[in-house]
PDB file of N, CA and C in Angstrom:
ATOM      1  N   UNK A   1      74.366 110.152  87.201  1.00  0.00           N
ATOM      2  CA  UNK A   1      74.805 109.992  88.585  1.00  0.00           C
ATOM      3  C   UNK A   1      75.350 111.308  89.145  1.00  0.00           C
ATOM      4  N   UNK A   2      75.881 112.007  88.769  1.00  0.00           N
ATOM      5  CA  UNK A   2      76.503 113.204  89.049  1.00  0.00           C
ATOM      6  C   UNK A   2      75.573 114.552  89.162  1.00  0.00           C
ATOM      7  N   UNK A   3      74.381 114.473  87.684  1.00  0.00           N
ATOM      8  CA  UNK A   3      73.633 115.277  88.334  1.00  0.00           C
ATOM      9  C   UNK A   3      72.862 115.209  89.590  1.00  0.00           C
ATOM     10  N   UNK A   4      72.664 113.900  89.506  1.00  0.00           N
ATOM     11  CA  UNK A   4      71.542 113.422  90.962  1.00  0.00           C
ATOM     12  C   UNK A   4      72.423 113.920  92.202  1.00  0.00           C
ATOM     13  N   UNK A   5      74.133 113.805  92.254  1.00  0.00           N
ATOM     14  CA  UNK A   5      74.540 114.516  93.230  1.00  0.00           C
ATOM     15  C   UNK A   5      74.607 115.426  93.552  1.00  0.00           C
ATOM     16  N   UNK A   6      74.356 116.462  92.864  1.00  0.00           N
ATOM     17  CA  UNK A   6      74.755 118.103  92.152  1.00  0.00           C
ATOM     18  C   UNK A   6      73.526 118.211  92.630  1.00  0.00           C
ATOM     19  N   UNK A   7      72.023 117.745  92.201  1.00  0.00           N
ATOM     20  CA  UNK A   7      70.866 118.167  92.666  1.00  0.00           C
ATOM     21  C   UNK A   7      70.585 117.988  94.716  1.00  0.00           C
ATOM     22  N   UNK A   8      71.270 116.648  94.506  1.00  0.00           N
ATOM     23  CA  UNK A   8      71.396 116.589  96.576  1.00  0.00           C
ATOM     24  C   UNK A   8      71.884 117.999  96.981  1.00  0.00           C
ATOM     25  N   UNK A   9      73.161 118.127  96.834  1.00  0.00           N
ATOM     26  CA  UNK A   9      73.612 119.117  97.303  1.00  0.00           C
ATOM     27  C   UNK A   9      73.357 120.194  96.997  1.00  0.00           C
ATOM     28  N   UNK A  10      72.767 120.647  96.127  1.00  0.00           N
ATOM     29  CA  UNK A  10      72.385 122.026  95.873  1.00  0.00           C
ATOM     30  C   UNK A  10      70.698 121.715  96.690  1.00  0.00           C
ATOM     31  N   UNK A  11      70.228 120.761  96.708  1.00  0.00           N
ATOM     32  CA  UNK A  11      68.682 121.155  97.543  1.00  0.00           C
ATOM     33  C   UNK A  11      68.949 121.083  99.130  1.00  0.00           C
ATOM     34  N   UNK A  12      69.588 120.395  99.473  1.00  0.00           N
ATOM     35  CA  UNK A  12      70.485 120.307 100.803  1.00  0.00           C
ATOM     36  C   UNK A  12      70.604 122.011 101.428  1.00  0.00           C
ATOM     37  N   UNK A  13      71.848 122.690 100.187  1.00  0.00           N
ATOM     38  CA  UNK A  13      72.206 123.963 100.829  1.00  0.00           C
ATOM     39  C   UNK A  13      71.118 125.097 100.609  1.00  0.00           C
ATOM     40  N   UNK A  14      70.299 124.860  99.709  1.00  0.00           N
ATOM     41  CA  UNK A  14      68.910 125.968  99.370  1.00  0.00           C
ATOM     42  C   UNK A  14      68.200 125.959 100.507  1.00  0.00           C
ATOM     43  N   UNK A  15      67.738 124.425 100.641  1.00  0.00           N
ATOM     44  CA  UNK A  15      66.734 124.110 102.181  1.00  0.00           C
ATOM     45  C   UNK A  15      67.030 125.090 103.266  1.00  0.00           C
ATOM     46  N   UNK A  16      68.333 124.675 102.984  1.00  0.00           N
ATOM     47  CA  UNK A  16      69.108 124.773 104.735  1.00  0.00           C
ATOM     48  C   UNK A  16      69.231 126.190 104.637  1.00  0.00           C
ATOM     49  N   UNK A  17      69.850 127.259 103.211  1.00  0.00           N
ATOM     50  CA  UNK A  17      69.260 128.610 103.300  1.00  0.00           C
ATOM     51  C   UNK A  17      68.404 129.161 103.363  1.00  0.00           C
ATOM     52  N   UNK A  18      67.380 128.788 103.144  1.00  0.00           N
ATOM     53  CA  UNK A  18      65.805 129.521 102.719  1.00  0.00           C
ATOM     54  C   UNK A  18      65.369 128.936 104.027  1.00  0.00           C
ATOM     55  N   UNK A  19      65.400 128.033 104.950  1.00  0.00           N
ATOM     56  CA  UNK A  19      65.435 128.014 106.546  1.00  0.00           C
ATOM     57  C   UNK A  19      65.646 128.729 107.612  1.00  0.00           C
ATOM     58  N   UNK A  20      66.867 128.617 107.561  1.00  0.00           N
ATOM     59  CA  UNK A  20      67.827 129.330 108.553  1.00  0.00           C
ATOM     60  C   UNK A  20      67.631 130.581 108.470  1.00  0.00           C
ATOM     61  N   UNK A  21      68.046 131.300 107.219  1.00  0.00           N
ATOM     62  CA  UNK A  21      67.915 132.814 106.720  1.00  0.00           C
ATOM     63  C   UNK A  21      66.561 133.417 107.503  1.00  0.00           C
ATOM     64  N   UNK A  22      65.331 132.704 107.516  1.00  0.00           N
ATOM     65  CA  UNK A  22      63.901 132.768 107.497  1.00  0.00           C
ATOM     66  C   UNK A  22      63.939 133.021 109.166  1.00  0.00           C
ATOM     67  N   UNK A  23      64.328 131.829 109.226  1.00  0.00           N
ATOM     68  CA  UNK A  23      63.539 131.414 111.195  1.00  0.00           C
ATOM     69  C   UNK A  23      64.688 132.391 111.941  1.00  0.00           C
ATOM     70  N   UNK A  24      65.815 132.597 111.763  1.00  0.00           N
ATOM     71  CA  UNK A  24      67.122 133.158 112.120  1.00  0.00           C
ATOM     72  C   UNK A  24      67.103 134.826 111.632  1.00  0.00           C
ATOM     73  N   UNK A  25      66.209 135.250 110.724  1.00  0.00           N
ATOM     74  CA  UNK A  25      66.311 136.630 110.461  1.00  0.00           C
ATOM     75  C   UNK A  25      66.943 138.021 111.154  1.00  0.00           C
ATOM     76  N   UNK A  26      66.260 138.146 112.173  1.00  0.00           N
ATOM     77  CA  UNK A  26      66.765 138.889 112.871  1.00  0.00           C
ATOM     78  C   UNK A  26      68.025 138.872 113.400  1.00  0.00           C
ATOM     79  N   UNK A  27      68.396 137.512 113.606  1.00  0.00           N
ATOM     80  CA  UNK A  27      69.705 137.504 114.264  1.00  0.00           C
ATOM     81  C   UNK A  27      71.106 137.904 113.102  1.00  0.00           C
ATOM     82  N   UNK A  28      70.720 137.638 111.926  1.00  0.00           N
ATOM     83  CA  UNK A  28      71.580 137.393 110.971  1.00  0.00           C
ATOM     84  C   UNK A  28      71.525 139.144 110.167  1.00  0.00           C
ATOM     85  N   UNK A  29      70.821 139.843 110.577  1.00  0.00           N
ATOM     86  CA  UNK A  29      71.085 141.154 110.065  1.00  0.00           C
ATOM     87  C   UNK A  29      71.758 142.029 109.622  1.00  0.00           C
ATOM     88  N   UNK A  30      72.784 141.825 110.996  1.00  0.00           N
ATOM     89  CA  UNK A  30      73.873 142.414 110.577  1.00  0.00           C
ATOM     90  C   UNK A  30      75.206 141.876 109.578  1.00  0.00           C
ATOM     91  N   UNK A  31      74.634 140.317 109.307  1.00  0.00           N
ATOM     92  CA  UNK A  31      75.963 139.469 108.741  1.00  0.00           C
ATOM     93  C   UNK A  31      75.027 139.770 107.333  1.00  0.00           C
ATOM     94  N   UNK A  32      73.643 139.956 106.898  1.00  0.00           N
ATOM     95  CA  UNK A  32      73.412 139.815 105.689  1.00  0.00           C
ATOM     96  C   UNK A  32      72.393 140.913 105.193  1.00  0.00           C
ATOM     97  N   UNK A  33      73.283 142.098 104.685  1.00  0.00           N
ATOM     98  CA  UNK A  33      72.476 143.347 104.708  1.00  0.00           C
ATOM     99  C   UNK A  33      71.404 143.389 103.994  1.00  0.00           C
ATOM    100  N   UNK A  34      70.794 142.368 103.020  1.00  0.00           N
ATOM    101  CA  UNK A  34      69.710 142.344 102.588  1.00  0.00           C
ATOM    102  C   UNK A  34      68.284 142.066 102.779  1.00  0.00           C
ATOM    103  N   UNK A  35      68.655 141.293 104.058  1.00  0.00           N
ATOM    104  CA  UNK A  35      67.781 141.318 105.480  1.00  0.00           C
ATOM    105  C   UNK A  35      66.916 142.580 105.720  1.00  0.00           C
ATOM    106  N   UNK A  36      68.173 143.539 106.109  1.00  0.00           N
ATOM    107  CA  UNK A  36      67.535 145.223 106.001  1.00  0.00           C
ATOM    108  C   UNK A  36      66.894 145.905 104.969  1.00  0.00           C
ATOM    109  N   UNK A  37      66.956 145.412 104.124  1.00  0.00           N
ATOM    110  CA  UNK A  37      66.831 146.237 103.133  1.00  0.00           C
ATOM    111  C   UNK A  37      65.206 145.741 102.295  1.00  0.00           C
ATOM    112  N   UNK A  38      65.062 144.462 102.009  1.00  0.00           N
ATOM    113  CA  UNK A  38      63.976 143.877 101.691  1.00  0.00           C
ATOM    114  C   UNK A  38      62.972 144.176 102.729  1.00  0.00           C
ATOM    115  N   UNK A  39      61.381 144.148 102.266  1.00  0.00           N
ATOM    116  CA  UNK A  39      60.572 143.887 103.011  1.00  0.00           C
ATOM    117  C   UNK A  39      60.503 142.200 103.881  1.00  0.00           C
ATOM    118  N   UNK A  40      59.680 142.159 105.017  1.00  0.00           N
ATOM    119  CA  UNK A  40      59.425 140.856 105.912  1.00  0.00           C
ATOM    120  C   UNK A  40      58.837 139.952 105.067  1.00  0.00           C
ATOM    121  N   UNK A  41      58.074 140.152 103.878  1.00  0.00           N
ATOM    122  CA  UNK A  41      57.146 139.911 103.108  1.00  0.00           C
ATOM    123  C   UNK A  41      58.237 139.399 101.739  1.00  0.00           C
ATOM    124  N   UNK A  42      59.454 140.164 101.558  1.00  0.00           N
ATOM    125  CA  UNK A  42      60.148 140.217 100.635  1.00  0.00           C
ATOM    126  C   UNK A  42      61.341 138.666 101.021  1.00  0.00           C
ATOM    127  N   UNK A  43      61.591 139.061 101.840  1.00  0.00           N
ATOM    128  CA  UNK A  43      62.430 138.205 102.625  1.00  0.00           C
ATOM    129  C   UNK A  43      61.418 136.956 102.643  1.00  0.00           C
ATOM    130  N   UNK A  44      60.744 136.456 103.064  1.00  0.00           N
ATOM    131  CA  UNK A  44      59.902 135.505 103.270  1.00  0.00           C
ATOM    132  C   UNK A  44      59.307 134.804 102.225  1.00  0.00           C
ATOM    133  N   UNK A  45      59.563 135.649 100.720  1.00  0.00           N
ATOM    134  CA  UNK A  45      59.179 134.937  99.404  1.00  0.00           C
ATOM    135  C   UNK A  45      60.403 134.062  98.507  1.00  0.00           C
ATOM    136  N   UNK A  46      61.985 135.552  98.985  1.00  0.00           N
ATOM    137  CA  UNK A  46      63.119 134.655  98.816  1.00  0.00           C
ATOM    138  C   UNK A  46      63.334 133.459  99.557  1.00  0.00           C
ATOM    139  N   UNK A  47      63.107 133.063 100.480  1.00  0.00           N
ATOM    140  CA  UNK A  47      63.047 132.172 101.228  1.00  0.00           C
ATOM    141  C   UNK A  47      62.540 130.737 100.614  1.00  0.00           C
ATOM    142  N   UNK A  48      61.070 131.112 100.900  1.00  0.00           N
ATOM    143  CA  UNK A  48      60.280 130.267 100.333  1.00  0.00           C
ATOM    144  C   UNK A  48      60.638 129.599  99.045  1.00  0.00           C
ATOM    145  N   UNK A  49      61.134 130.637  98.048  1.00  0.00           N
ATOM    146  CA  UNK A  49      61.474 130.583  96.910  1.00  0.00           C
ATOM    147  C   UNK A  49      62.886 129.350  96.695  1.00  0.00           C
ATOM    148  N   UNK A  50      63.567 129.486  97.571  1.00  0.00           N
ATOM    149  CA  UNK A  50      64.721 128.732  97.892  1.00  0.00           C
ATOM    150  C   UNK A  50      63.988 127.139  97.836  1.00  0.00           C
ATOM    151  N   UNK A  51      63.343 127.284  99.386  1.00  0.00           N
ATOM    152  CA  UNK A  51      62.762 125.791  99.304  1.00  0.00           C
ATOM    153  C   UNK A  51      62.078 125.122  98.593  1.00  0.00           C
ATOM    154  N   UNK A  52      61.221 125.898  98.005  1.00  0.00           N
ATOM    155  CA  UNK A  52      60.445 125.179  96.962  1.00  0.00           C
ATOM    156  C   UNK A  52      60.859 124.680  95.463  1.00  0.00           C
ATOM    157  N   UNK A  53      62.217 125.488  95.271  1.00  0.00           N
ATOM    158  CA  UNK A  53      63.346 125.107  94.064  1.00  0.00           C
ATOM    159  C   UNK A  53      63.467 123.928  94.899  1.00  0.00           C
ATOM    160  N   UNK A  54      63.707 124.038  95.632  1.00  0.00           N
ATOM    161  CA  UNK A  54      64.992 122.466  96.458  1.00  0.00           C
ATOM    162  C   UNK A  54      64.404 121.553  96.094  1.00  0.00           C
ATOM    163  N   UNK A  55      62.809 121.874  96.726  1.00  0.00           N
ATOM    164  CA  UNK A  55      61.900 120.580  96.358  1.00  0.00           C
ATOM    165  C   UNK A  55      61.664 120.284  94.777  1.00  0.00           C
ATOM    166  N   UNK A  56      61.871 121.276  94.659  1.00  0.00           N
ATOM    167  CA  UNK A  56      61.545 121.239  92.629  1.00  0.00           C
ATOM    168  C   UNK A  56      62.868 120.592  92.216  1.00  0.00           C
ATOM    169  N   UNK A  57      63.903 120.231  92.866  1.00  0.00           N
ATOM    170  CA  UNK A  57      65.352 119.755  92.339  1.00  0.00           C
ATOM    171  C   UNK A  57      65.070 118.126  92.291  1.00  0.00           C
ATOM    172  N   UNK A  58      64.257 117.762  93.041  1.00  0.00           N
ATOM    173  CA  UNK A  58      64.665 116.786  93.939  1.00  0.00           C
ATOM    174  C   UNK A  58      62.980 115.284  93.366  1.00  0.00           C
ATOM    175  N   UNK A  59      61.781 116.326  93.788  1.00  0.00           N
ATOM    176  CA  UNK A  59      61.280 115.400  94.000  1.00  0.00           C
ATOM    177  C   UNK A  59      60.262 115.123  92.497  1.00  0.00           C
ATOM    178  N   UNK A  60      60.250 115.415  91.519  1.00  0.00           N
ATOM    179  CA  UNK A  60      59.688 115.447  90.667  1.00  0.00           C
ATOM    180  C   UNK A  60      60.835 114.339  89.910  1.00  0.00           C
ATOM    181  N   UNK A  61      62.064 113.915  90.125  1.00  0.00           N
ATOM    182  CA  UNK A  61      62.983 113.097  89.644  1.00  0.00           C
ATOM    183  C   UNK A  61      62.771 111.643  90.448  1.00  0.00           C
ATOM    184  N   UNK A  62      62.374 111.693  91.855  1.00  0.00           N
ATOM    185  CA  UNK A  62      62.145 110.758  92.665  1.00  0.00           C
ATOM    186  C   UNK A  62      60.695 109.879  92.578  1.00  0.00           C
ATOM    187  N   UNK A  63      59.807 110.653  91.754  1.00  0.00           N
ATOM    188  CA  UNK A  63      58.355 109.996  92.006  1.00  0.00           C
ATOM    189  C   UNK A  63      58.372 110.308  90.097  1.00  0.00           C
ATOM    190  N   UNK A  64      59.095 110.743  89.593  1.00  0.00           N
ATOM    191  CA  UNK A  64      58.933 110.511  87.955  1.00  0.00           C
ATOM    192  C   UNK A  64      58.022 111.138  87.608  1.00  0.00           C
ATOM    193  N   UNK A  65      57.662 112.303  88.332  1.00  0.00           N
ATOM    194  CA  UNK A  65      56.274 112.760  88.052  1.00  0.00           C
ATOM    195  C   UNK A  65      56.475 114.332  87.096  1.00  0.00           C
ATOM    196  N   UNK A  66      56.608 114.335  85.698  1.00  0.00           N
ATOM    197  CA  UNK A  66      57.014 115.786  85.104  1.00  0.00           C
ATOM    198  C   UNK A  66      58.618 116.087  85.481  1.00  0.00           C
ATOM    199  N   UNK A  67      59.518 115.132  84.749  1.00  0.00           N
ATOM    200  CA  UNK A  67      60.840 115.114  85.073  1.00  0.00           C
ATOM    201  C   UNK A  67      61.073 116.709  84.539  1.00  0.00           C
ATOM    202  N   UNK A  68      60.454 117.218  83.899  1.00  0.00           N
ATOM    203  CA  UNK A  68      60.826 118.741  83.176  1.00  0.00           C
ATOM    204  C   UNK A  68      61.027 119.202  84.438  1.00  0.00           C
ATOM    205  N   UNK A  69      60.196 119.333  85.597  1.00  0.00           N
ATOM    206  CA  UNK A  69      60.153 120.073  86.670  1.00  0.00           C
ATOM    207  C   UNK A  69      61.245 120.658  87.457  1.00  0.00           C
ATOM    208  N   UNK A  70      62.268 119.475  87.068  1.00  0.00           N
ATOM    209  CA  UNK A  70      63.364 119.077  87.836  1.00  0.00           C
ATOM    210  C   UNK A  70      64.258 120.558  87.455  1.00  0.00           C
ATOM    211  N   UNK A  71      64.602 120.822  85.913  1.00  0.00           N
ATOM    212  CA  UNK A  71      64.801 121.740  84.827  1.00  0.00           C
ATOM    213  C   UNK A  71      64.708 123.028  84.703  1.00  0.00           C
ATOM    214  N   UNK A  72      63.374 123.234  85.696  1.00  0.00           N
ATOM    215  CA  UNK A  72      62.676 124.505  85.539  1.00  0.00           C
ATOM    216  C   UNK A  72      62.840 125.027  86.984  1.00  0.00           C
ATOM    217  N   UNK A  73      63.025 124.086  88.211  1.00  0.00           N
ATOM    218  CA  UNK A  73      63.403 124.778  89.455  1.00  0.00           C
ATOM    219  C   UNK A  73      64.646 124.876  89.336  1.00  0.00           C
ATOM    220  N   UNK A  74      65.529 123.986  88.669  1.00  0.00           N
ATOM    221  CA  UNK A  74      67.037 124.455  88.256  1.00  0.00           C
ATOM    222  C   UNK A  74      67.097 125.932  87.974  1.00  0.00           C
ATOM    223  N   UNK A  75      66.328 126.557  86.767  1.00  0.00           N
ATOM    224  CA  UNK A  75      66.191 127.257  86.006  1.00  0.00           C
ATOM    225  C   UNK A  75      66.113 128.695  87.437  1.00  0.00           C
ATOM    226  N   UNK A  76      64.674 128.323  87.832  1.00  0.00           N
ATOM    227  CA  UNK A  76      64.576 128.879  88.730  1.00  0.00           C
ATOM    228  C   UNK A  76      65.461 129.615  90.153  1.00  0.00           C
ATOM    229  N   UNK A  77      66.372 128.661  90.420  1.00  0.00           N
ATOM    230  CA  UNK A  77      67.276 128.846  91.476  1.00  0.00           C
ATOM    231  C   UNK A  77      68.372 129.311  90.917  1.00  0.00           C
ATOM    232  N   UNK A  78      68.644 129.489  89.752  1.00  0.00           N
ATOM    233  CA  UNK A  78      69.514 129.983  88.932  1.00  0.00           C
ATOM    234  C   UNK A  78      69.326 131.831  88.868  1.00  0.00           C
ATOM    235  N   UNK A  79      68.122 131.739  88.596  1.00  0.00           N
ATOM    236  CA  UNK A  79      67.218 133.544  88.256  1.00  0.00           C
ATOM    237  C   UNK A  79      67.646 134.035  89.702  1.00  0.00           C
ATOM    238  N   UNK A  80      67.460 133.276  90.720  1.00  0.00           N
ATOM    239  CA  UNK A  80      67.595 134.162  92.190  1.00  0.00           C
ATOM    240  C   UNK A  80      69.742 134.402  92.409  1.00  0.00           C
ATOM    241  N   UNK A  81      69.882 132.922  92.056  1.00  0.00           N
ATOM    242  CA  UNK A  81      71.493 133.372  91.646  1.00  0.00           C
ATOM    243  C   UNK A  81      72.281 134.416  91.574  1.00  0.00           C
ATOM    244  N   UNK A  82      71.468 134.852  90.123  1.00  0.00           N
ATOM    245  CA  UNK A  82      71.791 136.279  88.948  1.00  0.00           C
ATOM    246  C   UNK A  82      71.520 137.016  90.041  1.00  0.00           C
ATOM    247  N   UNK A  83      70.415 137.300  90.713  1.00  0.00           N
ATOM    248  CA  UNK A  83      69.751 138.301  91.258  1.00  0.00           C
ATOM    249  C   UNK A  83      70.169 138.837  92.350  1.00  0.00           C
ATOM    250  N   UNK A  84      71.194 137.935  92.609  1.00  0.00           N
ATOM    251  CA  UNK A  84      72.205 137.792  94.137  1.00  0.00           C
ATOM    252  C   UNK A  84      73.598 138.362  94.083  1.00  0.00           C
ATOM    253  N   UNK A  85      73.938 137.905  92.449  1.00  0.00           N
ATOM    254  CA  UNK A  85      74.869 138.255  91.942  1.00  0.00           C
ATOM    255  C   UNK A  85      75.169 139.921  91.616  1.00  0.00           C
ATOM    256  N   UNK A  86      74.163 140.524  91.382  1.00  0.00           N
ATOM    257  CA  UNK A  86      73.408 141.875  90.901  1.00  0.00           C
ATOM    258  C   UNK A  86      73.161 142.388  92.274  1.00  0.00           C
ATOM    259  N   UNK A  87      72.992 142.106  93.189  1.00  0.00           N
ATOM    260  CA  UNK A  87      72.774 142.898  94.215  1.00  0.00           C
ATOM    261  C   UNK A  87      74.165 142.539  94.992  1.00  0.00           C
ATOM    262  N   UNK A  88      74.778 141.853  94.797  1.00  0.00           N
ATOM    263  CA  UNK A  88      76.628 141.599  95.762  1.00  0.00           C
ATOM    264  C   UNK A  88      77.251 142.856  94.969  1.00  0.00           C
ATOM    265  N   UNK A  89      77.589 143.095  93.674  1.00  0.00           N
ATOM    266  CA  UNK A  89      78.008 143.475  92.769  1.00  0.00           C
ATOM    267  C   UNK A  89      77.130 145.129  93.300  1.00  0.00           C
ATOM    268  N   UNK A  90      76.098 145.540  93.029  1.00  0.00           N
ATOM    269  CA  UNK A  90      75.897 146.826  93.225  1.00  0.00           C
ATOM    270  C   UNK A  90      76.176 147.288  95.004  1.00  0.00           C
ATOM    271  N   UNK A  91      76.405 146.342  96.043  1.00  0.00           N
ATOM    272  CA  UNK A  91      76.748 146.706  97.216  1.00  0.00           C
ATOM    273  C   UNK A  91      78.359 146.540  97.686  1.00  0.00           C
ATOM    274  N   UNK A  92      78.945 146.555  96.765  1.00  0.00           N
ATOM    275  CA  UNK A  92      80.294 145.780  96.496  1.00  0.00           C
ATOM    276  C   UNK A  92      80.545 144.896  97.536  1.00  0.00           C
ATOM    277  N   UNK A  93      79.870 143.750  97.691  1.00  0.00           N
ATOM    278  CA  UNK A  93      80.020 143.053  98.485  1.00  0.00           C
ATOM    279  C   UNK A  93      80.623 141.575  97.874  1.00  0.00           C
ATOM    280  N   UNK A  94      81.879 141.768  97.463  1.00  0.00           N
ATOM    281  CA  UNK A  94      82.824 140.815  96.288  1.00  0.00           C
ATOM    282  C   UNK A  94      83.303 139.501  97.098  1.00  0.00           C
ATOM    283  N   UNK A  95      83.363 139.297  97.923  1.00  0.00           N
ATOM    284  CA  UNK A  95      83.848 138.376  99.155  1.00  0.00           C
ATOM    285  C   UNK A  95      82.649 137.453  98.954  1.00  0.00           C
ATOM    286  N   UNK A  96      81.499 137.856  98.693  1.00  0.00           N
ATOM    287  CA  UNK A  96      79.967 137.029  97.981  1.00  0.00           C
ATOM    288  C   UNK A  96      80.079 136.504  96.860  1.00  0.00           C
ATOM    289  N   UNK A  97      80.850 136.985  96.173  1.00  0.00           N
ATOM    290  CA  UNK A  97      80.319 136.162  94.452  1.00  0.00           C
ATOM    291  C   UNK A  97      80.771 134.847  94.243  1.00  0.00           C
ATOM    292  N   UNK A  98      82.163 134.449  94.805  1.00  0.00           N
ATOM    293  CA  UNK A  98      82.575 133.252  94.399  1.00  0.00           C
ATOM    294  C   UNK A  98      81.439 132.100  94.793  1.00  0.00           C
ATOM    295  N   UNK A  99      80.930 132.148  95.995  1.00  0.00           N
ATOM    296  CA  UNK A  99      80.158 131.092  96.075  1.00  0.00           C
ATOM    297  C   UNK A  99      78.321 130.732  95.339  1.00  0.00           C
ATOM    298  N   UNK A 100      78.110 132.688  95.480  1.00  0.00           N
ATOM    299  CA  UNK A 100      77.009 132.814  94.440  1.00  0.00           C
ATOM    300  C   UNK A 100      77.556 132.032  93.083  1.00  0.00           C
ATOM    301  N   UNK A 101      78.500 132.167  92.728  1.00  0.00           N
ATOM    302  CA  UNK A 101      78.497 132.226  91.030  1.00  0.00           C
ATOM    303  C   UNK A 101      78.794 130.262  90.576  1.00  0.00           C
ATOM    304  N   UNK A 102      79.585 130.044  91.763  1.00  0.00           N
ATOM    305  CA  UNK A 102      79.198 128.585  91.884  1.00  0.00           C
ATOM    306  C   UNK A 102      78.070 128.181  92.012  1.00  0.00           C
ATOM    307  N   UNK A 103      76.984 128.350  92.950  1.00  0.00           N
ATOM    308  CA  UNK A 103      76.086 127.997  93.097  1.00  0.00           C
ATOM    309  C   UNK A 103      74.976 128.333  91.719  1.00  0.00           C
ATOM    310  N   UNK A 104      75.421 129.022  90.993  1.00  0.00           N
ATOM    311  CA  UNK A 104      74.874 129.416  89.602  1.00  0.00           C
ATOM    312  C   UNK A 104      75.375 128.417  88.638  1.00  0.00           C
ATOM    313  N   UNK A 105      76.584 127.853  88.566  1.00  0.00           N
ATOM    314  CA  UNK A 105      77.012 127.278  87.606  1.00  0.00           C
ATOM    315  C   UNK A 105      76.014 126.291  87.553  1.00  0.00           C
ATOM    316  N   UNK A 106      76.714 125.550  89.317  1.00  0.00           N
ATOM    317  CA  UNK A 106      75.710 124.333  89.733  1.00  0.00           C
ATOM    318  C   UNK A 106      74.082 124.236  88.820  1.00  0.00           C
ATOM    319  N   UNK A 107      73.761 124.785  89.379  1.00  0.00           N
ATOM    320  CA  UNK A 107      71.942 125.087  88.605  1.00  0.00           C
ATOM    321  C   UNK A 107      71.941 124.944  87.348  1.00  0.00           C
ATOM    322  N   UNK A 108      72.611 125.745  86.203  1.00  0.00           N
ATOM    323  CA  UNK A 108      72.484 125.495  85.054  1.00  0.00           C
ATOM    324  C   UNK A 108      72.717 124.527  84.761  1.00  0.00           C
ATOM    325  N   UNK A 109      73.994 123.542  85.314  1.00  0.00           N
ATOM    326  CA  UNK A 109      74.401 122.603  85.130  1.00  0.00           C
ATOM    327  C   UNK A 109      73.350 121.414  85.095  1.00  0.00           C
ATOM    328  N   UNK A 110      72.578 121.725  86.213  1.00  0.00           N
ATOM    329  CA  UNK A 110      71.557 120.322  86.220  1.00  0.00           C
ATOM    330  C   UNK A 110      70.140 120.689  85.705  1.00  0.00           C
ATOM    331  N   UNK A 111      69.844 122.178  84.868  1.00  0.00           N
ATOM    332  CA  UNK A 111      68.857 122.513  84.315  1.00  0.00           C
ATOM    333  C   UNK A 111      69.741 122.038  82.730  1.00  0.00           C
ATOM    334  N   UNK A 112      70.342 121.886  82.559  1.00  0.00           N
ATOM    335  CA  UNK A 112      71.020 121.592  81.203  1.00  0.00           C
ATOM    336  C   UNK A 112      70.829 120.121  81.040  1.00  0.00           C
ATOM    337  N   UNK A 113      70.979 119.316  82.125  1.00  0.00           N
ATOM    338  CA  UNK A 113      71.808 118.195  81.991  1.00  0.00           C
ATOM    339  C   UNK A 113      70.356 117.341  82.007  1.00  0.00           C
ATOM    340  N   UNK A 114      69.066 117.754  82.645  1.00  0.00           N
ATOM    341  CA  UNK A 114      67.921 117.526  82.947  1.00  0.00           C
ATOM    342  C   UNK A 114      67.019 118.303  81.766  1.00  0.00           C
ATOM    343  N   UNK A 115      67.390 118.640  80.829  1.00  0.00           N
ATOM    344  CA  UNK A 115      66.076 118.917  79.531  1.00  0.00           C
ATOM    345  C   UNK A 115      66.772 118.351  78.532  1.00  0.00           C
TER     346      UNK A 115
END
């Protein structure tokens, strides 16, 4: 029961990032310097990458179809985590990590709890 909540809410806030971030780009530039810095192309795969974990959280548990799946987009949304974590950390942008590193726990948590 708890992971199934842990997976809502973590596909909830991925969606809603890998969205917003996307369709909102330009506007959000100056609040998220990695915007600048990635390619349109680059930006648009993190993105993607977001939603398609979400969906990998969510619906492979709902239709029973390759429950591993569930595990491996965990896994997945976890790698971009680190990768977030690694780029806050080399821009000293420390005011970022607490919620990155939650949102990391989260993931392992339901890639653990789901294999």
């Amino acid at each position: 029961m708890t992971t199934t909540i842990i997976e809502g809410i973590l596909a909830t806030v991925f969606t809603l990032s890998g969205t917003i971030i996307y369709l909102f780009k330009d506007k959000l530039k100056s609040k998220l310097s990695w915007l600048t810095e990635y390619s349109p192309n680059m930006v648009l795969f993190i993105c993607l990458s977001k939603i398609i974990g979400a969906l990998g959280l969510i619906l492979p548990i709902q239709f029973n179809f390759f429950p591993i799946l569930t595990s491996i987009a965990a896994l997945g949304l976890a790698t971009i985590m680190v990768l977030a974590i690694a780029y806050h950390i080399r821009k000293k942008e420390y005011k970022d990590l607490p919620a990155t590193i939650i949102f990391l726990a989260l993931s392992l948590f339901v890639a653990y709890n789901r294999f």
